[in-house]
Protein backbone atom coordinates (compact mmCIF):
# COMPACT_ATOMS: atom_id res chain seq x y z
CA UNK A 1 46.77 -10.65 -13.71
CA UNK A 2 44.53 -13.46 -12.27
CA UNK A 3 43.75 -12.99 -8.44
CA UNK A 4 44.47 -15.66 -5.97
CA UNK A 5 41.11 -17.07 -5.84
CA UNK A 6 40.72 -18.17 -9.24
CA UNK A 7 43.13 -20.49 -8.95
CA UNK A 8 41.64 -23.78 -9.09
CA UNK A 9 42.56 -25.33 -5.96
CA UNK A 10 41.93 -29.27 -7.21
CA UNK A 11 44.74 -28.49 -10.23
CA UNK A 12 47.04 -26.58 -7.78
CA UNK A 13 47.09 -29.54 -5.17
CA UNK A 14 47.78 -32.25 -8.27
CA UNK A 15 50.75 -30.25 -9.62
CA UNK A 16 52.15 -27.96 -7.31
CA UNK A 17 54.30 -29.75 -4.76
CA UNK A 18 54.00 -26.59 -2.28
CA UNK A 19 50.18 -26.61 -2.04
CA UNK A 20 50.22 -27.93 1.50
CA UNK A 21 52.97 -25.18 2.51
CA UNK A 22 51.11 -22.48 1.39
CA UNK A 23 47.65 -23.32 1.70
CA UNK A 24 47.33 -21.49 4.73
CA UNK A 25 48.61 -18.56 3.52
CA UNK A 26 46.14 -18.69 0.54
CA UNK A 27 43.23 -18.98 2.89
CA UNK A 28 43.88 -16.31 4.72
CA UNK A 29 44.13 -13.86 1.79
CA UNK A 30 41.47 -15.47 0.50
CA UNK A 31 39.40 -14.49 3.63
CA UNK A 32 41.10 -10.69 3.50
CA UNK A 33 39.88 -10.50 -0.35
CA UNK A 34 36.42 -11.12 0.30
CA UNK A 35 36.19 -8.68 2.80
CA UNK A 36 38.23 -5.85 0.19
CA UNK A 37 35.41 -7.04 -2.30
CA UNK A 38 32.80 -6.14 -0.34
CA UNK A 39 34.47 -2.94 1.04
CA UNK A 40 34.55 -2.10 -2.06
CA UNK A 41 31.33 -3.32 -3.13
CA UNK A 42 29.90 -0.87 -0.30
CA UNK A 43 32.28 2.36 -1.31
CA UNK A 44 30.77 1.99 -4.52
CA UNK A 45 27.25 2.82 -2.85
CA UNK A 46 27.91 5.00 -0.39
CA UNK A 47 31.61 6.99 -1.79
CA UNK A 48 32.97 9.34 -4.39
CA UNK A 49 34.14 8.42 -7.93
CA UNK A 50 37.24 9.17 -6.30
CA UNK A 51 37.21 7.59 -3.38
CA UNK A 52 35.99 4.63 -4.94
CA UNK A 53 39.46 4.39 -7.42
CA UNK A 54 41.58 5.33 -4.73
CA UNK A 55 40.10 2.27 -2.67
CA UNK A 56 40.43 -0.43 -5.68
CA UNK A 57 44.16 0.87 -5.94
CA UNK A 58 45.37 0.89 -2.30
CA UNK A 59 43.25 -3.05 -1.70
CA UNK A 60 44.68 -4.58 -5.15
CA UNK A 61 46.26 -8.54 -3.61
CA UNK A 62 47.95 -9.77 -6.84
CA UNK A 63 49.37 -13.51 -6.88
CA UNK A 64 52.56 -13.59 -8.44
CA UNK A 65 54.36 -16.87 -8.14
CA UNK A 66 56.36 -18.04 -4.98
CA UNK A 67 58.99 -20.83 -4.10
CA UNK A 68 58.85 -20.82 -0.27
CA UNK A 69 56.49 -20.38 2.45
CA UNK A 70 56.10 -16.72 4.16
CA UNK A 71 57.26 -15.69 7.35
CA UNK A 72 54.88 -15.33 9.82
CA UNK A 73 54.55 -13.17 12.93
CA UNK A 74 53.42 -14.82 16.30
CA UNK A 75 50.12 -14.24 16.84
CA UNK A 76 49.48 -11.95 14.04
CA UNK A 77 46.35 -12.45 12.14
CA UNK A 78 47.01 -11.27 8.66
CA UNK A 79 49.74 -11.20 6.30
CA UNK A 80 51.10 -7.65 5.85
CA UNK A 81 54.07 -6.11 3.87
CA UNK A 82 55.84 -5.22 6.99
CA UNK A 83 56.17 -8.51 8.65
CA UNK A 84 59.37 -9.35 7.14
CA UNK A 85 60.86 -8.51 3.82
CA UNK A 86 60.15 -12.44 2.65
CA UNK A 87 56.43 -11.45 2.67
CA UNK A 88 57.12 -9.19 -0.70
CA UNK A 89 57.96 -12.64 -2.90
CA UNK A 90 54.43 -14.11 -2.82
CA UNK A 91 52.48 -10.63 -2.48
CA UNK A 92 54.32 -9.53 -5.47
CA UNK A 93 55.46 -5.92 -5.00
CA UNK A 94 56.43 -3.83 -1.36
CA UNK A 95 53.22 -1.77 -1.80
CA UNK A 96 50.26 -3.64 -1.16
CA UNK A 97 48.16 -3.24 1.32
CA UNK A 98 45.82 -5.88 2.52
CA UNK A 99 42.73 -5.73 4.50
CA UNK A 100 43.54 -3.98 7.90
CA UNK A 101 44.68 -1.06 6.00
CA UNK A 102 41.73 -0.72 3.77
CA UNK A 103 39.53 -1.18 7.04
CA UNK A 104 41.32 1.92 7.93
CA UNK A 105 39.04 3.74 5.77
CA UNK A 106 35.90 5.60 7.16
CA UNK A 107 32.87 4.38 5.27
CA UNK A 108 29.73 4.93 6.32
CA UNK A 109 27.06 1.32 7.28
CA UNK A 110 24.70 0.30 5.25
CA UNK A 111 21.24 0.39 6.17
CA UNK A 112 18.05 -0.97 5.03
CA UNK A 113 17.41 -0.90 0.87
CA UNK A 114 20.93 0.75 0.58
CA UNK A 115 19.79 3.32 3.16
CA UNK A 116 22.84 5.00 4.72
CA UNK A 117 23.33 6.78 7.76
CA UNK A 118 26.34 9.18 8.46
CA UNK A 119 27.33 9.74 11.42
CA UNK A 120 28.29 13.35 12.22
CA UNK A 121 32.07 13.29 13.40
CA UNK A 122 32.91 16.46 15.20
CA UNK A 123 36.51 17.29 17.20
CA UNK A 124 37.00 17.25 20.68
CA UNK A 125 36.18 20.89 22.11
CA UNK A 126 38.95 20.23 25.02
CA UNK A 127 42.71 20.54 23.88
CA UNK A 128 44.40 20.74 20.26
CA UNK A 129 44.11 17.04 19.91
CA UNK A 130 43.19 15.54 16.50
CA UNK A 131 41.08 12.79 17.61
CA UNK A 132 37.35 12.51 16.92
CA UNK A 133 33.99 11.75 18.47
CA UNK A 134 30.72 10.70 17.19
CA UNK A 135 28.07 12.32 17.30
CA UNK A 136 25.25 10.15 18.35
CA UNK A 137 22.44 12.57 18.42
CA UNK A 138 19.66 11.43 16.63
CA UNK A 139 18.30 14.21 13.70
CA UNK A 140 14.63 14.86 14.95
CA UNK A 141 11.91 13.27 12.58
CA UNK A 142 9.93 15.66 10.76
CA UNK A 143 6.34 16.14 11.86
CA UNK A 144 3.30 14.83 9.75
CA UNK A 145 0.50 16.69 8.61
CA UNK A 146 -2.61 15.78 10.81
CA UNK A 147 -5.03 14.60 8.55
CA UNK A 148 -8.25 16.27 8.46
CA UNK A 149 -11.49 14.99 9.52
CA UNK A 150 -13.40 13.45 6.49
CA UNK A 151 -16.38 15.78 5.44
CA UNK A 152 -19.96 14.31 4.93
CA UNK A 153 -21.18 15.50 1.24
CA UNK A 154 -24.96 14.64 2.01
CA UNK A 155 -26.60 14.64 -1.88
CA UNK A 156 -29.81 15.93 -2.63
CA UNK A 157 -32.65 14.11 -0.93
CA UNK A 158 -36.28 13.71 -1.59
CA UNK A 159 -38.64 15.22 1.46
CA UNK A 160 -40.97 13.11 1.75
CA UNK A 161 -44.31 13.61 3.82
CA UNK A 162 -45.47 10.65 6.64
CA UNK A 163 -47.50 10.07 9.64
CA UNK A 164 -44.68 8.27 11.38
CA UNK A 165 -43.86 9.06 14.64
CA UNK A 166 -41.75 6.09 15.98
CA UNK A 167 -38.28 6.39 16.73
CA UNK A 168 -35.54 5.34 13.83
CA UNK A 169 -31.96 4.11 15.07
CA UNK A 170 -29.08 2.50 13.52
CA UNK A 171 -26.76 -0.43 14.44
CA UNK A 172 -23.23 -0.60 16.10
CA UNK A 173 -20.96 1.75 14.55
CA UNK A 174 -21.24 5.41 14.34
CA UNK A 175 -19.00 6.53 11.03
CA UNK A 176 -18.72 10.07 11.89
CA UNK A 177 -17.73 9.46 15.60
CA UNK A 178 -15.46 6.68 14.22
CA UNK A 179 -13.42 8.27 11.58
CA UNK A 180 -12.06 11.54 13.65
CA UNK A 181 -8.51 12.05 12.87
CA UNK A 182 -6.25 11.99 14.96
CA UNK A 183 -7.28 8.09 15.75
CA UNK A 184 -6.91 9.05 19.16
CA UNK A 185 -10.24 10.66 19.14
CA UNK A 186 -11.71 8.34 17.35
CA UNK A 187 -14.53 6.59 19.28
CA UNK A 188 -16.63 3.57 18.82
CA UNK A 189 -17.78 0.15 21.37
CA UNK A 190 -16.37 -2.29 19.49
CA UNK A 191 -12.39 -2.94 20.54
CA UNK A 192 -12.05 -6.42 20.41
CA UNK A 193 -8.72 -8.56 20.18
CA UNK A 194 -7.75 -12.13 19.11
CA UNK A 195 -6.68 -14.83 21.34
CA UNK A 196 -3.16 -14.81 20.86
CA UNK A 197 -3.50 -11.43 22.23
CA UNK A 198 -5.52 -12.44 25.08
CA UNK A 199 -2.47 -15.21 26.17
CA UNK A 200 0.13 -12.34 25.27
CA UNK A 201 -1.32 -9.27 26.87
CA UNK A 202 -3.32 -10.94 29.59
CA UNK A 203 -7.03 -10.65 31.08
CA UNK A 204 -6.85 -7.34 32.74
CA UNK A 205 -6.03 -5.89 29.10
CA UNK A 206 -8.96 -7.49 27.57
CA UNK A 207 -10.58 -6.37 30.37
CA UNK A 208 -10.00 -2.63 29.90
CA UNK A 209 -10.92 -2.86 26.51
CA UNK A 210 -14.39 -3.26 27.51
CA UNK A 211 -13.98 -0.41 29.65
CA UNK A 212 -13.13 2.02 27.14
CA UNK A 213 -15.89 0.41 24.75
CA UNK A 214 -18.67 1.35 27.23
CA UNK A 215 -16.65 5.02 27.78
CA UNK A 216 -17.15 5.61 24.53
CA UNK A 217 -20.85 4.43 24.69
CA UNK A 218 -21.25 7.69 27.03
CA UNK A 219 -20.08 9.91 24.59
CA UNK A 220 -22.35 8.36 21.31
CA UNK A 221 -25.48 8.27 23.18
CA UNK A 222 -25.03 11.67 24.00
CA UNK A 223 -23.83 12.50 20.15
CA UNK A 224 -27.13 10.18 19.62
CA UNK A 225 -28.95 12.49 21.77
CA UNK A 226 -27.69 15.68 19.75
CA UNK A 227 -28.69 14.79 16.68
CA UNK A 228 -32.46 13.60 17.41
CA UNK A 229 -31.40 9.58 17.45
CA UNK A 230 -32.90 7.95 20.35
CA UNK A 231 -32.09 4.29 19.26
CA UNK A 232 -29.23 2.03 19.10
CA UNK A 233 -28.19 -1.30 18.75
CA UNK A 234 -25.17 -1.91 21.08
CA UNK A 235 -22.27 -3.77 19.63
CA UNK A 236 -21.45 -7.59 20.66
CA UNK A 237 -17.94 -7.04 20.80
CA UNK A 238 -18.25 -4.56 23.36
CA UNK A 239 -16.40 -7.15 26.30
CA UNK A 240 -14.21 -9.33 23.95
CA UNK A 241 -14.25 -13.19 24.37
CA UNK A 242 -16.88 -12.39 27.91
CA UNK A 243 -18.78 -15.88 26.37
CA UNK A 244 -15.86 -17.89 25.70
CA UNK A 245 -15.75 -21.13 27.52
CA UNK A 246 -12.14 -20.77 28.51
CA UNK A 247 -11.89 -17.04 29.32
CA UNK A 248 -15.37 -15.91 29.87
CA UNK A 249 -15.78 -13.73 32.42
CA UNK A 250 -18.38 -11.18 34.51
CA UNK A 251 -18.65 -8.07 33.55
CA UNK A 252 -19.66 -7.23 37.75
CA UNK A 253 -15.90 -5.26 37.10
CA UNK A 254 -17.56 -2.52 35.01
CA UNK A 255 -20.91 -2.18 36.93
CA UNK A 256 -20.61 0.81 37.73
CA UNK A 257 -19.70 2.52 34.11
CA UNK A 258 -22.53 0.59 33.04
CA UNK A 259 -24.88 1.77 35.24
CA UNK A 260 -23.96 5.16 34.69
CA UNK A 261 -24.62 4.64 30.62
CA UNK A 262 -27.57 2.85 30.43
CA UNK A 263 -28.86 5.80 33.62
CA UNK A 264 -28.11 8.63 30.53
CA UNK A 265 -30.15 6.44 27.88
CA UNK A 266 -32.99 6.28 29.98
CA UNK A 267 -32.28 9.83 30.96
CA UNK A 268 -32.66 11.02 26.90
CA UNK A 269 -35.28 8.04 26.91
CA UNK A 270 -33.15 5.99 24.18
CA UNK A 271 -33.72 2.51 23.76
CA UNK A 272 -30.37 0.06 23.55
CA UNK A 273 -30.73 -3.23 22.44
CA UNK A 274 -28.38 -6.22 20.94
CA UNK A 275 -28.05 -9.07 18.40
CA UNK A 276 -25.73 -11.57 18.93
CA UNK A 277 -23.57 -12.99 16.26
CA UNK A 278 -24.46 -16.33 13.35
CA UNK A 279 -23.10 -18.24 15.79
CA UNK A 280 -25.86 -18.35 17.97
CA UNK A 281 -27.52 -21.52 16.75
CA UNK A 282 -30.30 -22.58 18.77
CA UNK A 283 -31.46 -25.34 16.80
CA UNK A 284 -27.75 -27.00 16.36
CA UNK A 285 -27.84 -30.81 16.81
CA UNK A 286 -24.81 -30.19 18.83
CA UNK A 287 -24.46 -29.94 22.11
CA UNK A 288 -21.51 -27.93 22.12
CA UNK A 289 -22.73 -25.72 20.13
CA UNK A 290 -25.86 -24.80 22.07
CA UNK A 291 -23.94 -24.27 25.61
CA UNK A 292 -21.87 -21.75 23.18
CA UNK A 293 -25.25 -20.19 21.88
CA UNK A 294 -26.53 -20.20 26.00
CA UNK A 295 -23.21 -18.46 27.05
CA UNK A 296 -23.45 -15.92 24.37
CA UNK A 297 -27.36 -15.11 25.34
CA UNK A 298 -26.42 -14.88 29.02
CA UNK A 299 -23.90 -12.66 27.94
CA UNK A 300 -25.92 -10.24 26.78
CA UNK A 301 -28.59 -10.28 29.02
CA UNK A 302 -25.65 -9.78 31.60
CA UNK A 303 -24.87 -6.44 29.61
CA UNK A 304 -28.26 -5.16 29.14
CA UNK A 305 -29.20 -5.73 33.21
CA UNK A 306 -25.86 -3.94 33.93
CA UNK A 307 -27.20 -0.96 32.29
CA UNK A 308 -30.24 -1.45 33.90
CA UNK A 309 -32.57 -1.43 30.27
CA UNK A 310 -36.36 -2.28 30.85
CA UNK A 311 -38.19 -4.89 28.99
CA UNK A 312 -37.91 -2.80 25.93
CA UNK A 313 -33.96 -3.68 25.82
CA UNK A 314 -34.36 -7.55 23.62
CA UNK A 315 -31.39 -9.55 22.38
CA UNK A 316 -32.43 -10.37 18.68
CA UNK A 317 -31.45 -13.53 17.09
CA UNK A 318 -32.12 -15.72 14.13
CA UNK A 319 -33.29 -19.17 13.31
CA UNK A 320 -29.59 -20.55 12.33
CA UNK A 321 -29.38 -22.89 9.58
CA UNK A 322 -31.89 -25.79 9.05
CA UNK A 323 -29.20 -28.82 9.29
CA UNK A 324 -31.29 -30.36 6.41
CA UNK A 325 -34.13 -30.74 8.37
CA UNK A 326 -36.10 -27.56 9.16
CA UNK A 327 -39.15 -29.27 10.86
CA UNK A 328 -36.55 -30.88 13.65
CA UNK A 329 -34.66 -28.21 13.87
CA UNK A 330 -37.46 -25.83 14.50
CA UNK A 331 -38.50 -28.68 17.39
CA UNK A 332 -34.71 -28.26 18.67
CA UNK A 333 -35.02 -24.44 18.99
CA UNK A 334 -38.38 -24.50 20.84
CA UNK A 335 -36.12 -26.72 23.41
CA UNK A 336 -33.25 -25.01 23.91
CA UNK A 337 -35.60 -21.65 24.64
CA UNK A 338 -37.34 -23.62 26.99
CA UNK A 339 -34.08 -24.21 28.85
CA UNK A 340 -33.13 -20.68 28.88
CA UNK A 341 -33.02 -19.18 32.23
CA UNK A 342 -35.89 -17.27 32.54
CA UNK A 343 -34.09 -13.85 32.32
CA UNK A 344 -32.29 -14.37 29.57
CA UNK A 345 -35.97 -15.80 28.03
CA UNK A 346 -37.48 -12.39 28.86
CA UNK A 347 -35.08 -10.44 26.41
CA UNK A 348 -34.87 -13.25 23.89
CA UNK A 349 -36.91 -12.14 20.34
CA UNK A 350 -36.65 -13.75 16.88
CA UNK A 351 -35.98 -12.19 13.60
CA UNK A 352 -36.76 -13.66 9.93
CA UNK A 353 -34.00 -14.18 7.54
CA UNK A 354 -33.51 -14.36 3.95
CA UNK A 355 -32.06 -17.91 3.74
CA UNK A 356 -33.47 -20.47 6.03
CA UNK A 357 -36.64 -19.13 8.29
CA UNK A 358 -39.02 -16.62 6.95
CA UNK A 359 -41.82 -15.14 9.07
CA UNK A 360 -44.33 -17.66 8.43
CA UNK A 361 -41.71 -19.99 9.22
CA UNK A 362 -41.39 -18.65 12.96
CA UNK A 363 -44.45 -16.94 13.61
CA UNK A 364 -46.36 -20.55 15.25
CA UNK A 365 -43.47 -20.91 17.00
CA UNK A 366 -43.28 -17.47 18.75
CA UNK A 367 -46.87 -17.91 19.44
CA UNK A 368 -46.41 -20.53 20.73
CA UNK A 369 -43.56 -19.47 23.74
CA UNK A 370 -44.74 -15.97 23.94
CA UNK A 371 -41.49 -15.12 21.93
CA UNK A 372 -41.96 -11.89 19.99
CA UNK A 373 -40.85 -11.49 16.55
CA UNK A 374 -38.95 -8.53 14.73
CA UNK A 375 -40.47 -8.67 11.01
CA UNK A 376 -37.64 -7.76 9.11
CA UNK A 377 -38.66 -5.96 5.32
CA UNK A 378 -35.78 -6.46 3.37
CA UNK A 379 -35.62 -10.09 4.42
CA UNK A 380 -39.18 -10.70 3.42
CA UNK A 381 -38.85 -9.15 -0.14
CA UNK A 382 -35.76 -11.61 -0.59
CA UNK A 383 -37.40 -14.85 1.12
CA UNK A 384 -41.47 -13.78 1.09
CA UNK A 385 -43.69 -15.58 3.40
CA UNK A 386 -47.38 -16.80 1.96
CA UNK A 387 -49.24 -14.02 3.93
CA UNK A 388 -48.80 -10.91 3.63
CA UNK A 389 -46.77 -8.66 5.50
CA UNK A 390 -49.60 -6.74 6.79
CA UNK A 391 -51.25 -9.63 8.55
CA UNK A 392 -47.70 -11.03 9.69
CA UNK A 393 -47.39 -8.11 11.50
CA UNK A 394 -51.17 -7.62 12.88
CA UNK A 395 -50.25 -11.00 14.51
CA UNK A 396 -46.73 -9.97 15.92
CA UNK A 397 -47.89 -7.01 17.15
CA UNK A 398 -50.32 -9.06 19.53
CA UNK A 399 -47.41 -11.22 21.02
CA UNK A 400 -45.31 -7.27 21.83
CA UNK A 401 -48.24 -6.07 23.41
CA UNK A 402 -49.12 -9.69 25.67
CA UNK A 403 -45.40 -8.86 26.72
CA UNK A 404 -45.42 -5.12 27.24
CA UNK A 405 -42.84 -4.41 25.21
CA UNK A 406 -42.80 -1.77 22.81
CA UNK A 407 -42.08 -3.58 18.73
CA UNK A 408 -39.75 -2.93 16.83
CA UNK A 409 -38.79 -3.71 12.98
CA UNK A 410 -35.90 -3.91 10.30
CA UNK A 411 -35.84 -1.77 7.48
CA UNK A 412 -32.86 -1.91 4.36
CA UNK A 413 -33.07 -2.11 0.90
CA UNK A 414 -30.68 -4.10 -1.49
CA UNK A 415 -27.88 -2.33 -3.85
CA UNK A 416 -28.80 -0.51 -6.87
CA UNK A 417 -28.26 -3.12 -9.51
CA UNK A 418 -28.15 -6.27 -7.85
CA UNK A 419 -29.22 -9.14 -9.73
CA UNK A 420 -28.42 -12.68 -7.80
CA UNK A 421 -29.40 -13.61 -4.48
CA UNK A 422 -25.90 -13.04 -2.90
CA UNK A 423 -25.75 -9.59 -4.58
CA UNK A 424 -29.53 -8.54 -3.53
CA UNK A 425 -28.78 -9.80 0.39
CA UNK A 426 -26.28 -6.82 0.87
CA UNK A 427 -27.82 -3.88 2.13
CA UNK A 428 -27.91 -0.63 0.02
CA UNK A 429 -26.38 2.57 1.67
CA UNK A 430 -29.17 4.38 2.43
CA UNK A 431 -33.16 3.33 2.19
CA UNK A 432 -35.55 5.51 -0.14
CA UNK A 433 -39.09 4.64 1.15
CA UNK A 434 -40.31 3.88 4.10
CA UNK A 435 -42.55 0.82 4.48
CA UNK A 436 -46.22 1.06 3.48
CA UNK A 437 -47.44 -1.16 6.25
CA UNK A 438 -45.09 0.25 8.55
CA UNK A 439 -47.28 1.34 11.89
CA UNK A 440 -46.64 4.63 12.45
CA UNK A 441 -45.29 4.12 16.56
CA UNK A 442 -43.03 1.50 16.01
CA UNK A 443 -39.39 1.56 16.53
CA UNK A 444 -37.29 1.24 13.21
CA UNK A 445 -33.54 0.11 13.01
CA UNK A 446 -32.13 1.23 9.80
CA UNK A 447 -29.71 -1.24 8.78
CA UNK A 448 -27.64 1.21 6.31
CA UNK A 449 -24.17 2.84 5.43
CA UNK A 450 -25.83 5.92 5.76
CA UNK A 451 -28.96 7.44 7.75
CA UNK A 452 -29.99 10.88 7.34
CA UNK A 453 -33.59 12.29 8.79
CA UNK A 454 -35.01 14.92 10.70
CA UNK A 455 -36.98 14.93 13.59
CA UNK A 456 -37.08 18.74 14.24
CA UNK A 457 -39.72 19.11 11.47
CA UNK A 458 -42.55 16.61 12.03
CA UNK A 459 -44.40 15.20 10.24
CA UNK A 460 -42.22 15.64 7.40
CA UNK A 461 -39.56 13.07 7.75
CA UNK A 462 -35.54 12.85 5.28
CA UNK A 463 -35.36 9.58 4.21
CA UNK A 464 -32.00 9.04 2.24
C-alpha cells in the first residue's frame, strides 16, 4: 500500500485528469498525515509497546483510487468517515480514522532532550462525574548538598630564624575569606561588572557594588587583624568603572563606610595601600591615554583620603612600556607627574619591572621629583640593574625618609621549573627565603598564592 504522499504530484497532474478536483482533498490529508507521523513519532518516546501499535492502527490514511471528488461539510476542517458515506471511496475502507481522532489520545509533551513531563490527572472530588482536572502543582525540587568549605592542607615548612621585624601583607584577594561555601558568605572587595551591565542595570547598581566591596573590607581587615596581618593592598576594582570618562563618578556616596574602614585599620594600626592597573601609562605619547592614567590616579587617591590613610597609604605604579624610545618616554613621565595635582603627587610611588624600567632605570628620576621607589626583588633577579641591590636600596631609603613615609618592598619568587622569561615572570605560590638585604623594619608585600607566617613567636618567623 503506498500512502498518499508518495505520489508524485508532477506525474499525477500530467495523467490524471482529476488532479485539480482533488487536489484539495490531497492537501489536506496530506497536512493530517504529517501531524499522525509525528504523533506517532512522539508515542514512540513517551508510550507503551502497546500503545504505540494501537496508535499506528487506529491513524493508518491509505489511498485507494477514486473517480469523483468528496463531499464536503460546510465549514468543517478535515475529512472524516462520518461526513457522508461518499467519503469511504477515496479513504478506502469505513474505519479510518484521521487526525482529530488520533489527537483524541492523551500523550504526554515533550520537553527538552526528550525530557517529558506528566501531568498528574486526578477526578473531580465534587459529584460522580467522569471528567478530569490537571494537576498543576509543581513536584518540589530536591535539595542540594551544601558544599563544604575547602580545607587548607598547609605542608611541612622550614622555621627559619631572622631579625625582621617589619610587617608582611599580601595583595587584593583573601582565598580563605573568598572561597566560603555557601557563595553567599563568600567575601572579597573586588565586585566589578562590564559595561553592558552598567547600561542594563543602571548606576545605582554599580554603585552598590562598591558598597558591599568596602563592607566586606570591614570584615577582612578584621580577619587581617586575627591572624597577625597588619598589611594590605586594597583592590582597584573596589568602585567599578569610578575612572571611566563616561561614567566616572565620586565616591562622596560611600563616605561614610569608608571612613568607618579605614578608622578600624588605623585602629589595629594596618597599613592599606593600592596599585592601579597596566593601564596607567604615564609616559604614553597619547594624550588620551594620559587623562585616562590622571583619572585613574585621582581615583585612588579619592579612595585612600575617604578612608582617611596617612602618608604611609601610596598608590604604586610602573613605568609603562618604552614606546621605542625609553629616554623620551622617561622625559614624558617626569611631565605628566609634574602635572599631577599635588595630592594625588603625594601618594604617587614607582615600582621597577621586569620588562621595560629596572631600578637603575628610575632611581635619577625619583630623585629627582622626590618620588619614592618600591624596589621590587623578584623583578630585579629577572631584569638586574648594574648596582647592586643593596646600594639601590641605601639610596631609596633616603627619598622614604625626606618624605616621612615609612618604605616598603616586593617580595615573590618565580615557579619551580621555569625556564623562559614568560615562564620565570609568574610568581611561585609561596616564597622560601626572605631577602638578604632586606632591612629588617620595612614593610613587605608578599606577592604569592599562598602566605603562611607567624608573628606570635618572634624572632622566629614561617616563611612558606
Amino acid at each position: 500500500m503506498v500512502s498518499f504522499y508518495a505520489i508524485n504530484s508532477r506525474l499525477f497532474r500530467q495523467y490524471s485528469p482529476g488532479y485539480f478536483l482533488i487536489s484539495s482533498t490531497l492537501n489536506r490529508l496530506s497536512m493530517e498525515h504529517t501531524a499522525i507521523h509525528n504523533l506517532r513519532r512522539s508515542a514512540r518516546r513517551s508510550t507503551s509497546t502497546q500503545v504505540v501499535q494501537e496508535i499506528r492502527q487506529d491513524t493508518m490514511v491509505p489511498l485507494a483510487g477514486t473517480s469523483r471528488l468528496p463531499k464536503r461539510k460546510r465549514g468543517a476542517t478535515n475529512v472524516r468517515a462520518s461526513d457522508d458515506a461518499d467519503n469511504t471511496s477515496l479513504l478506502g475502507h469505513t474505519e479510518t480514522k484521521t487526525f482529530d481522532d488520533a489527537a483524541a489520545l492523551v500523550l504526554p509533551p515533550q520537553g527538552k532532550k526528550g525530557a517529558r513531563r506528566r501531568k498528574k490527572i486526578v477526578p473531580y472530588e465534587d459529584g460522580d462525574s467522569e471528567e478530569y482536572a490537571d494537576d498543576t502543582s509543581s513536584k518540589p525540587k530536591r535539595a542540594r548538598k551544601p558544599r563544604e568549605e575547602p580545607v587548607y592542607v598547609i605542608p611541612d615548612i622550614e622555621v627559619k630564624e631572622t631579625t625582621f621585624k617589619g610587617r608582611l601583607g599580601y595583595a587584593c584577594l583573601n582565598t580563605v575569606m573568598r572561597n566560603k561555601k555557601p557563595a553567599s558568605d563568600s567575601v572579597f572587595c573586588s565586585r566589578t561588572c562590564r559595561l553592558d551591565s552598567l547600561n542594563k542595570n543602571g548606576m545605582e547598581w554599580v554603585k552598590d557594588l562598591g558598597r558591599k566591596n568596602v563592607e566586606d573590607l570591614l570584615t577582612i581587615i578584621q580577619w587581617n587583624e586575627d591572624n597577625n596581618i597588619r598589611f594590605f593592598r586594597l583592590s582597584s576594582e573596589m568602585f567599578p568603572f569610578a575612572s571611566h570618562g563616561v561614567h566616572g563618578y565620586s565616591l562622596e556616596y560611600c563616605a561614610p563606610l569608608l571612613a568607618q574602614a579605614g578608622a578600624l585599620a588605623k585602629k589595629y594600626g594596618h597599613r592599606l595601600t593600592t596599585h592601579p592597573g597596566q593601564y596607567t601609562q604615564l609616559g604614553s605619547p597619547k594624550p588620551g591615554v594620559i587623562e585616562a592614567a590622571y583619572r585613574e590616579l585621582i581615583y585612588h587617591c579619592e579612595l585612600l583620603d575617604l578612608l582617611g590613610v596617612g602618608p604611609d597609604g601610596v598608590m604604586i605604579v610602573h613605568g609603562g612600556g618604552m614606546y621605542d624610545d625609553k629616554s623620551a618616554t622617561l622625559t614624558r613621565i617626569k611631565d605628566s607627574i609634574r602635572n599631577l595635582p599635588q595630592n594625588v603627587r603625594n601618594r604617587l610611588v614607582l615600582e621597577n619591572d621586569e620588562m621595560c624600567y629596572n631600578a637603575e632605570d628610575l632611581l635619577p628620576l625619583c630623585e629627582e621629583l622626590d618620588v619614592p621607589l618600591v624596589f621590587d626583588y623578584h623583578h630585579d633577579m629577572l631584569y638586574p640593574s648594574s648596582i647592586s641591590p643593596a646600594i639601590i636600596i641605601d639610596r631609596a631609603n633616603a627619598i622614604w625618609k625626606r618624605r616621612g613615609i615609612k618604605p616598603k618592598q616586593h617580595l615573590s619568587e618565580q615557579r619551580p621549573g621555569a625556564v623562559t622569561l614568560m615562564e620565570r615572570r609568574a610568581h611561585a605560590d609561596r616564597c622560601e627565603n626572605l631577602p638578604l638585604d632586606l632591612p629588617d623594619d620595612m614593610d613587605l608585600m608578599i606577592e604569592v598564592g599562598t602566605l603562611t607566617f607567624n608573628h606570635h613567636c618572634p624572632p622566629h618567623l614561617i616563611v612558606g
